[in-house]
Protein backbone atom coordinates (compact mmCIF):
# COMPACT_ATOMS: atom_id res chain seq x y z
CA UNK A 1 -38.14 46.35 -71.92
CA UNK A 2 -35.06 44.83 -69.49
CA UNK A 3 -34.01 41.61 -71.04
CA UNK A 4 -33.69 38.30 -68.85
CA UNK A 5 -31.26 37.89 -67.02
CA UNK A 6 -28.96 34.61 -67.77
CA UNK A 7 -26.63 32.55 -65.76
CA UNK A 8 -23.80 31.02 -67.78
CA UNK A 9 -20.51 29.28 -67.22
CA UNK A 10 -16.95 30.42 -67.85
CA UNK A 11 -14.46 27.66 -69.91
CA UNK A 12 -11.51 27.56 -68.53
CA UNK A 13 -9.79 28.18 -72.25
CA UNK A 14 -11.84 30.92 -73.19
CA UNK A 15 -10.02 33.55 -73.33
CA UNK A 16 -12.16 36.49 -74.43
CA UNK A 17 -14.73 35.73 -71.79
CA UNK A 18 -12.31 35.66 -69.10
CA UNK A 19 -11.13 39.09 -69.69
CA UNK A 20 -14.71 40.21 -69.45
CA UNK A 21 -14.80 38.34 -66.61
CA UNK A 22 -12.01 40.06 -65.19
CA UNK A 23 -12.71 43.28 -65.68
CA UNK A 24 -16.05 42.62 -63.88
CA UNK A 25 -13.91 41.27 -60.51
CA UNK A 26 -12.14 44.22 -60.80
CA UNK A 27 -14.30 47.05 -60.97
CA UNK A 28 -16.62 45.16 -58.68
CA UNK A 29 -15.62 46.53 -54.63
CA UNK A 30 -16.58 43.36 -52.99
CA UNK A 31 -14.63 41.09 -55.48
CA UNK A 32 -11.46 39.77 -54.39
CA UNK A 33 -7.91 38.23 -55.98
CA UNK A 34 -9.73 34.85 -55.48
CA UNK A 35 -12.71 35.75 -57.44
CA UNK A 36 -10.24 36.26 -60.49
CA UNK A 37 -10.88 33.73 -63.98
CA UNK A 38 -7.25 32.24 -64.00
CA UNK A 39 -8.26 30.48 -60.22
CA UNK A 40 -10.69 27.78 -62.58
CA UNK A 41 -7.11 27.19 -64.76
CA UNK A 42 -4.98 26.40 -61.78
CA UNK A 43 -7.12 24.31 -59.97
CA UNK A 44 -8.64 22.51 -62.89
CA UNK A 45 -4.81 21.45 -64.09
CA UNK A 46 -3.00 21.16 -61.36
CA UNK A 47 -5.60 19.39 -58.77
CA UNK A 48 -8.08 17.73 -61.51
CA UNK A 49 -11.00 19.04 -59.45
CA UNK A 50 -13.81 20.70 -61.93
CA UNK A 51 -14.88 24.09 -61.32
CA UNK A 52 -17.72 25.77 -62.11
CA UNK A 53 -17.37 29.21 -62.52
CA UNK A 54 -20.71 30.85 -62.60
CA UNK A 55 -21.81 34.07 -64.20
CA UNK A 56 -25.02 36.27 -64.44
CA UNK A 57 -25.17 37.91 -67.91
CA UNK A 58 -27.78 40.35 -69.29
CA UNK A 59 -28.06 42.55 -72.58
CA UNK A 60 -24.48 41.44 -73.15
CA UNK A 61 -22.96 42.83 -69.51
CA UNK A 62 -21.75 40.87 -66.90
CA UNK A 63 -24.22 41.70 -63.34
CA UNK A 64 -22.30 39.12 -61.56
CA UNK A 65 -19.79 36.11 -60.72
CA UNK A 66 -19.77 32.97 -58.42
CA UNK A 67 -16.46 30.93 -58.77
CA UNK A 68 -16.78 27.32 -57.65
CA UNK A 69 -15.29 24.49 -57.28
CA UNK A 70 -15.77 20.36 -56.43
CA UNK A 71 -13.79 18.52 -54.24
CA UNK A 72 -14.93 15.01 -53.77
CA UNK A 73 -12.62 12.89 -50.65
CA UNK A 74 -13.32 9.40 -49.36
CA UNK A 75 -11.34 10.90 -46.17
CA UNK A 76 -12.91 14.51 -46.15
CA UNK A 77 -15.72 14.42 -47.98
CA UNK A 78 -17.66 16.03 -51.09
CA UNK A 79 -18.21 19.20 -51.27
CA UNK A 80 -18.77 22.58 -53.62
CA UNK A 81 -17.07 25.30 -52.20
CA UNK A 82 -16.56 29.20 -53.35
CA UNK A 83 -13.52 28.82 -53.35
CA UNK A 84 -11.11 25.95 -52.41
CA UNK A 85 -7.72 26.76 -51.53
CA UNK A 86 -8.98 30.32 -51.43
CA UNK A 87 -9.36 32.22 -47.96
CA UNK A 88 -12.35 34.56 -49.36
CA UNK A 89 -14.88 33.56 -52.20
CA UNK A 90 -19.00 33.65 -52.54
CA UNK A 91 -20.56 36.21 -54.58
CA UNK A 92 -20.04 39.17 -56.25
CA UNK A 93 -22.78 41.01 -58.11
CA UNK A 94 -24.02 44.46 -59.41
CA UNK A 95 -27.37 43.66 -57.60
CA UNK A 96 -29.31 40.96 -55.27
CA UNK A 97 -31.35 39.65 -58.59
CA UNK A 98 -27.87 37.95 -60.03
CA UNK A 99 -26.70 36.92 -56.30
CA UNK A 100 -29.88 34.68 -55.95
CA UNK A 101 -29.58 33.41 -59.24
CA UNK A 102 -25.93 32.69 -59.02
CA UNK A 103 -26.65 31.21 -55.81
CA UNK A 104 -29.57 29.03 -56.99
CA UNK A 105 -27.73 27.80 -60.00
CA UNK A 106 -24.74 27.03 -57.68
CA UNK A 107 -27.31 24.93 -55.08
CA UNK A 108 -28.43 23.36 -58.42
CA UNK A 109 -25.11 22.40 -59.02
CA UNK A 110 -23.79 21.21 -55.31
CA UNK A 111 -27.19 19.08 -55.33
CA UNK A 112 -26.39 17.32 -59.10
CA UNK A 113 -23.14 16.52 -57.98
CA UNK A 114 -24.38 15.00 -54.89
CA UNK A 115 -22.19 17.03 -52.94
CA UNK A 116 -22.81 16.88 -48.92
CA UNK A 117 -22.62 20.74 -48.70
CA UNK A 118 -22.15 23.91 -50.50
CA UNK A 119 -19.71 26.66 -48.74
CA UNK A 120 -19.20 30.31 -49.64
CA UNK A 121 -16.07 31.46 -48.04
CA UNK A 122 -17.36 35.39 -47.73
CA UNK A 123 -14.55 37.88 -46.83
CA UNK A 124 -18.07 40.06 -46.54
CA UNK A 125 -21.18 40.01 -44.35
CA UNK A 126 -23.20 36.73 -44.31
CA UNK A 127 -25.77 36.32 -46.84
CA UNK A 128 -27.81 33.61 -45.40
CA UNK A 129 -28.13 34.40 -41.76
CA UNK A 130 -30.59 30.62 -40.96
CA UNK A 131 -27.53 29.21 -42.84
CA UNK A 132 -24.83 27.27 -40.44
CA UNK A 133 -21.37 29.14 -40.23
CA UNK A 134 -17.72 28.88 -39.23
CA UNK A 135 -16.45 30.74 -36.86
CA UNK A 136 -12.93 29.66 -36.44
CA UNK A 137 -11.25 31.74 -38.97
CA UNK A 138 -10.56 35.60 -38.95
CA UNK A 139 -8.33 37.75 -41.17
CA UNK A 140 -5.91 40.60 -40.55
CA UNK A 141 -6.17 43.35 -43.13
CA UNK A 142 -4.22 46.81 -42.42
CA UNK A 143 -3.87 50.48 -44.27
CA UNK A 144 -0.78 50.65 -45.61
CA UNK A 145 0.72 54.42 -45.20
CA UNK A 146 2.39 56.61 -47.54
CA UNK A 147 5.34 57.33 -45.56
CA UNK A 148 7.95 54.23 -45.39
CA UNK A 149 9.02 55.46 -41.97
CA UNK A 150 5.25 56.24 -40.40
CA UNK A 151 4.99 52.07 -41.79
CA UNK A 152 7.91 51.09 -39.33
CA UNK A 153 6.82 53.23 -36.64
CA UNK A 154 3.15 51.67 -36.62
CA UNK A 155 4.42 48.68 -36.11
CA UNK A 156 4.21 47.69 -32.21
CA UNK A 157 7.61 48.46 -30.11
CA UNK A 158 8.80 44.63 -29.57
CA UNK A 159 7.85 43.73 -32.79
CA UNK A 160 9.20 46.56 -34.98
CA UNK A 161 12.55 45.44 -32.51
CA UNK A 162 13.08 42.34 -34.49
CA UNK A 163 12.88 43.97 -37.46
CA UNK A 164 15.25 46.13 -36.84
CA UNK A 165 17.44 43.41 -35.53
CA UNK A 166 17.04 41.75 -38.84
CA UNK A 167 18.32 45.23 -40.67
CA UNK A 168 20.98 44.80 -38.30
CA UNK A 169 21.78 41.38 -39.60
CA UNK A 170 22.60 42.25 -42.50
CA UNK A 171 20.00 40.19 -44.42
CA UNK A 172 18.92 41.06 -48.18
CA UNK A 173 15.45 40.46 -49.89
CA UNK A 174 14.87 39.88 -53.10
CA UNK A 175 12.32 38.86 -55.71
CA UNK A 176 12.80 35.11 -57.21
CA UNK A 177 12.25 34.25 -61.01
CA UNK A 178 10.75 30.82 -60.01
CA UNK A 179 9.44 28.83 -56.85
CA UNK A 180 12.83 26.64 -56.41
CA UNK A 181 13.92 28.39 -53.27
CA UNK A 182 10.55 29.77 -51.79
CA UNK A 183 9.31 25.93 -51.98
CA UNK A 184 12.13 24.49 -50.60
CA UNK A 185 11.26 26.78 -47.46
CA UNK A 186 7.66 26.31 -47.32
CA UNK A 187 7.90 21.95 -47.93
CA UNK A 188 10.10 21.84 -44.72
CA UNK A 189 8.39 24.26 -43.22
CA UNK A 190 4.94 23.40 -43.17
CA UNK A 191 6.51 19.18 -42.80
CA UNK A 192 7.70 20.48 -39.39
CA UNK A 193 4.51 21.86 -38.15
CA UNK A 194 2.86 18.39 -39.38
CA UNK A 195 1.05 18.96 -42.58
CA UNK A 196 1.24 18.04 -46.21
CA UNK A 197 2.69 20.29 -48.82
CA UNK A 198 0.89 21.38 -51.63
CA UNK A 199 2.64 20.27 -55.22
CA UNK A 200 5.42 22.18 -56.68
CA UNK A 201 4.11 22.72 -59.67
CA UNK A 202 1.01 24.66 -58.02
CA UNK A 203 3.13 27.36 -56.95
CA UNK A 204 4.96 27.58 -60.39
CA UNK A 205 1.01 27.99 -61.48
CA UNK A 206 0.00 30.73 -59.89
CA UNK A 207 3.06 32.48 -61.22
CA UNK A 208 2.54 31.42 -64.42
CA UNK A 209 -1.17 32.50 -64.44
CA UNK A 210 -1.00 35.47 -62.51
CA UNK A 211 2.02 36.77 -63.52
CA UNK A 212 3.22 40.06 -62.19
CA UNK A 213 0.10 39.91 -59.54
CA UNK A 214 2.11 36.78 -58.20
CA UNK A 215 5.58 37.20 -56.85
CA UNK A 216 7.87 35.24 -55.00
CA UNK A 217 10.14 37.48 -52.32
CA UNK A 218 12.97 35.54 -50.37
CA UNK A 219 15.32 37.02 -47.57
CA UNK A 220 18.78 35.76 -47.45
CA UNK A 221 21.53 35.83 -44.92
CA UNK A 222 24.58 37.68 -45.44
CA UNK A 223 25.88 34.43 -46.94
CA UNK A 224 23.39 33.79 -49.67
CA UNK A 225 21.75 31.42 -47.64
CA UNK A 226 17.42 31.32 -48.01
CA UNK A 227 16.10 31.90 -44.92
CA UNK A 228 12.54 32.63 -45.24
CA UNK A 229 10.43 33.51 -48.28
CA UNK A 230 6.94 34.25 -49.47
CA UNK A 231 4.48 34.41 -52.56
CA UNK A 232 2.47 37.06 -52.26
CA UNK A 233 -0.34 38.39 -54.70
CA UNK A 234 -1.39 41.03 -55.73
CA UNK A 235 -4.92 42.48 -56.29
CA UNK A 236 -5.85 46.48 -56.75
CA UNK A 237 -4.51 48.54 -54.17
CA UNK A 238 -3.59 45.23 -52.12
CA UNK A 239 -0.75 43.23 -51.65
CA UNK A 240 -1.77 39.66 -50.26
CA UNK A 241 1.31 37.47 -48.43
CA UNK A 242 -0.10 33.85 -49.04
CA UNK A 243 2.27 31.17 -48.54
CA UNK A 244 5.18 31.28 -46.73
CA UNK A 245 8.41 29.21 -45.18
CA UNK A 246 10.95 29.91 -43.23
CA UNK A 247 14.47 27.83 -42.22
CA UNK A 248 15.01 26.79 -38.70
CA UNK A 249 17.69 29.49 -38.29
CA UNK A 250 15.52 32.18 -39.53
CA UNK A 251 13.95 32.93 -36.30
CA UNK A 252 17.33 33.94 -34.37
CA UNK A 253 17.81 35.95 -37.11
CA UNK A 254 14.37 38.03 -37.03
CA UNK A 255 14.23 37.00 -41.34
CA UNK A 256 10.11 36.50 -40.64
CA UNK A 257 9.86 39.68 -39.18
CA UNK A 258 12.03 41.20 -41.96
CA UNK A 259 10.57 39.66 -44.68
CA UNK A 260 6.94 41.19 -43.99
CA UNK A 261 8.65 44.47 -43.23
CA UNK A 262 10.52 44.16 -46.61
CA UNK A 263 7.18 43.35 -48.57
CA UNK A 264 5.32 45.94 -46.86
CA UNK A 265 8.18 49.03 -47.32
CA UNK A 266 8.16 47.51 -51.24
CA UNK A 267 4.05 48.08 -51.31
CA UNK A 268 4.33 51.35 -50.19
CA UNK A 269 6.59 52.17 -52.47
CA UNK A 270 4.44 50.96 -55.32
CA UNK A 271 1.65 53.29 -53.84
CA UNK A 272 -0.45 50.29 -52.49
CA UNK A 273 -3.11 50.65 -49.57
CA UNK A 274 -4.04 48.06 -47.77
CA UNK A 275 -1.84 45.07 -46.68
CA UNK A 276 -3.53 41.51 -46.14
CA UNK A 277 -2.09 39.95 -43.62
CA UNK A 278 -4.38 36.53 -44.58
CA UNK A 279 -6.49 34.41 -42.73
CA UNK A 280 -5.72 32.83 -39.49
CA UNK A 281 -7.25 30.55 -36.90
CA UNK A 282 -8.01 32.03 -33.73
CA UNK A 283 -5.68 30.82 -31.17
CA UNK A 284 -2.91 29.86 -33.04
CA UNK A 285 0.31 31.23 -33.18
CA UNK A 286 0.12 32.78 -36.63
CA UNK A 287 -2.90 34.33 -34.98
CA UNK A 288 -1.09 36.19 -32.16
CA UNK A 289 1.65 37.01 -34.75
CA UNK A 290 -0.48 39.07 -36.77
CA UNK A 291 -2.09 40.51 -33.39
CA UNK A 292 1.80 41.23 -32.45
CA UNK A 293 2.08 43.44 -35.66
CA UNK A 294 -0.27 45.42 -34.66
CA UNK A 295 -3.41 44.03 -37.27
CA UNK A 296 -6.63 43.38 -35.72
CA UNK A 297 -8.72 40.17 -36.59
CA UNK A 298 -11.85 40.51 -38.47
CA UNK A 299 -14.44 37.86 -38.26
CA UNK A 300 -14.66 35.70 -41.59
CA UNK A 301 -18.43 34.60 -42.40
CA UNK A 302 -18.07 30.84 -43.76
CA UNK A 303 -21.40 29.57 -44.33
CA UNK A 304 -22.44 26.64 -45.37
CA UNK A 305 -25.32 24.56 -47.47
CA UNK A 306 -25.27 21.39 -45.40
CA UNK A 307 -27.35 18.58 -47.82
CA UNK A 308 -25.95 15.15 -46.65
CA UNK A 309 -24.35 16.16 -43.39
CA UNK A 310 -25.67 16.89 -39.89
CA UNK A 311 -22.43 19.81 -39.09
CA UNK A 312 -19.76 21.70 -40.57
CA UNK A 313 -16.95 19.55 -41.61
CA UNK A 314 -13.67 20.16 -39.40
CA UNK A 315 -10.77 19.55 -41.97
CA UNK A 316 -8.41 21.60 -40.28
CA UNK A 317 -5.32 20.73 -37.73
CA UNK A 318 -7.22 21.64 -34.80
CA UNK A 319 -9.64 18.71 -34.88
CA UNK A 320 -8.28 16.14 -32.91
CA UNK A 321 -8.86 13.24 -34.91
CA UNK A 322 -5.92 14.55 -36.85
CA UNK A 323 -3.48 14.64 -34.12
CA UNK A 324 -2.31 10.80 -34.68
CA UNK A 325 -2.02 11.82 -38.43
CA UNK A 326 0.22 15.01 -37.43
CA UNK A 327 2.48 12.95 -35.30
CA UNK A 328 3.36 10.98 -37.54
CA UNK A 329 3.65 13.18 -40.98
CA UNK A 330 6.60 15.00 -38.66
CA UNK A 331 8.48 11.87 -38.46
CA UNK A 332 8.13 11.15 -42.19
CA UNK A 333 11.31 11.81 -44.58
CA UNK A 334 10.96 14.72 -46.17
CA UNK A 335 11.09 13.48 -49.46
CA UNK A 336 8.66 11.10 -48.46
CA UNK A 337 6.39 13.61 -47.65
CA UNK A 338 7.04 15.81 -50.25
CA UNK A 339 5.99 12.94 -52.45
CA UNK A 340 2.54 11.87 -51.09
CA UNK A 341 1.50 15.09 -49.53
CA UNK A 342 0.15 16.38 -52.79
CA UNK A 343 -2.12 13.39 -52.73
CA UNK A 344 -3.49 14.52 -49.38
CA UNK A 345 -3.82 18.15 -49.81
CA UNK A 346 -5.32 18.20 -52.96
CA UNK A 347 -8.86 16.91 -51.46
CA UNK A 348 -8.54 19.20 -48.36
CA UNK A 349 -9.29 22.62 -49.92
């Protein structure tokens, strides 16, 4: 006789369980980096949200996972989402009797909590096709080959030109101990373009969590000056650039272009597959970057649970009711910003 089956949740200090738990994301083909235990550590320590990390159990085995997570924002709402600061989340199970039960219990939850919508952020096909979705995101994901040179040469003529040029430059890559120079990047970076910076000690987080599968890789100028830099995970067969920043002077000097060449010639050394270029929103630059590399998009399926809301919420910089807001974080010192953007971008998700 098949036992019942059980949905449970994962503690964020139990050990044990989260190697099982593990080992399930793993071996499971759908599963992703973000779908990992340690995801519940990070973002219950760093960002005080609480996460409910959801698993269907039976005779002892684990038949699937749902990782989740709260985020409740006078300025952008209250939600439950699979998986905040994640690009791909939802569920991931041996069969479609612990996917509804995950995703009942998870309902369950986003209704308790009084949340005003439950999202699954599925890297796969939609689940819930009467379900509302967003459309705005797409990801770039690529075969990595086994030849170093047949890696350069599938790269598209004018791009594979600047990073040559950046060979030429003379610039060196390397892998960092710590986050000191690879935030330092990203905080101006992303302060130029407008938005908040996540925390410092975030970054130093993931490393600390996911340590070797998180690595920090920053090109430098003949000099020793950073120029641009990027933590990257990785998952299986997959390497994953995340976050990134890059100086002002690193685009003369092709160091973007470089530093993705770099990381992808050190993947296929390693034997790795497939790199994951990440998620970007159609129309962007980042967007036509990716395109320019010679990755095509594939559609994301966002879908959303909408309980005390009549849309899909639009927390992104391409809502125009942020544009004031974007103006003026630019002009902002960056220490300043630095400072309060952690207070900002831990609510956005």
């Amino acid at each position: 006789m098949t036992s019942a089956l059980r949905i449970a949740r994962l503690a964020a200090q139990d050990k044990a369980l989260s190697a099982r738990w593990d080992a399930f994301v793993f071996a499971h083909p759908q599963a992703t980096f973000f779908h990992r235990s340690g995801w519940l550590r990070v973002i219950e320590s760093v960002f005080g949200h609480r996460g409910f990390f959801l698993y269907a159990e039976r005779d002892g085995a684990i038949e699937g996972v749902l990782p989740l997570a709260e985020v409740k924002s006078r300025l952008f709402g209250h939600s439950v989402t699979s998986l905040p600061f994640a690009v791909y989340g939802g569920v991931a199970a041996l069969n479609d009797e612990a996917a509804a039960a995950l995703e009942a219990e998870a309902e369950k939850i986003a209704r308790g909590q009084g949340a005003e919508h439950l999202e699954y952020r599925n890297l796969g096909p939609t689940r819930h096709a009467d379900w509302p979705r967003q459309d705005l995101y797409v990801t770039f994901r690529k075969e990595i080959l086994a030849d170093e040179e047949a890696n350069m040469l599938a790269i598209p003529r004018k791009q594979r030109a600047m990073v040559r040029k950046g060979i030429k430059n003379e610039l060196q890559a390397g892998i960092d101990p710590n986050v000191d120079r690879f935030f330092d990047l990203y905080a101006d970076n992303v302060h130029r373009h407008g938005t908040p910076a996540m925390p410092k000690k975030y970054f130093q987080a993931l490393l600390d969590e996911f340590g070797a599968d998180a690595e920090v890789l920053t090109v430098t100028a003949p000099d020793g000056r950073p120029l641009s830099s990027v933590l990257s995970f990785y998952f299986r067969d997959e390497v994953l650039p995340y976050y990134a920043g890059d100086d002002v002077a690193a685009r003369d000097l092709a160091a973007n272009d470089f530093k993705y060449w770099e990381l992808m010639r050190r993947a296929c050394a390693r034997g790795l597959k497939v790199f994951d270029y990440g998620r970007s929103k159609q129309g962007t630059g980042p967007y036509a970057f990716k395109k320019n590399w010679g990755f095509e998009p594939q559609p994301l399926s966002y879908e959303y649970r909408l309980f005390k809301r009549d849309s899909i919420p639009q927390n992104n910089p391409n809502n125009p009711k942020y544009q004031l807001m974007i103006k003026a974080w630019r002009k902002l010192p960056i220490g300043v910003a630095n400072w309060l953007g952690p207070f900002i971008v831990k609510n956005l998700g």
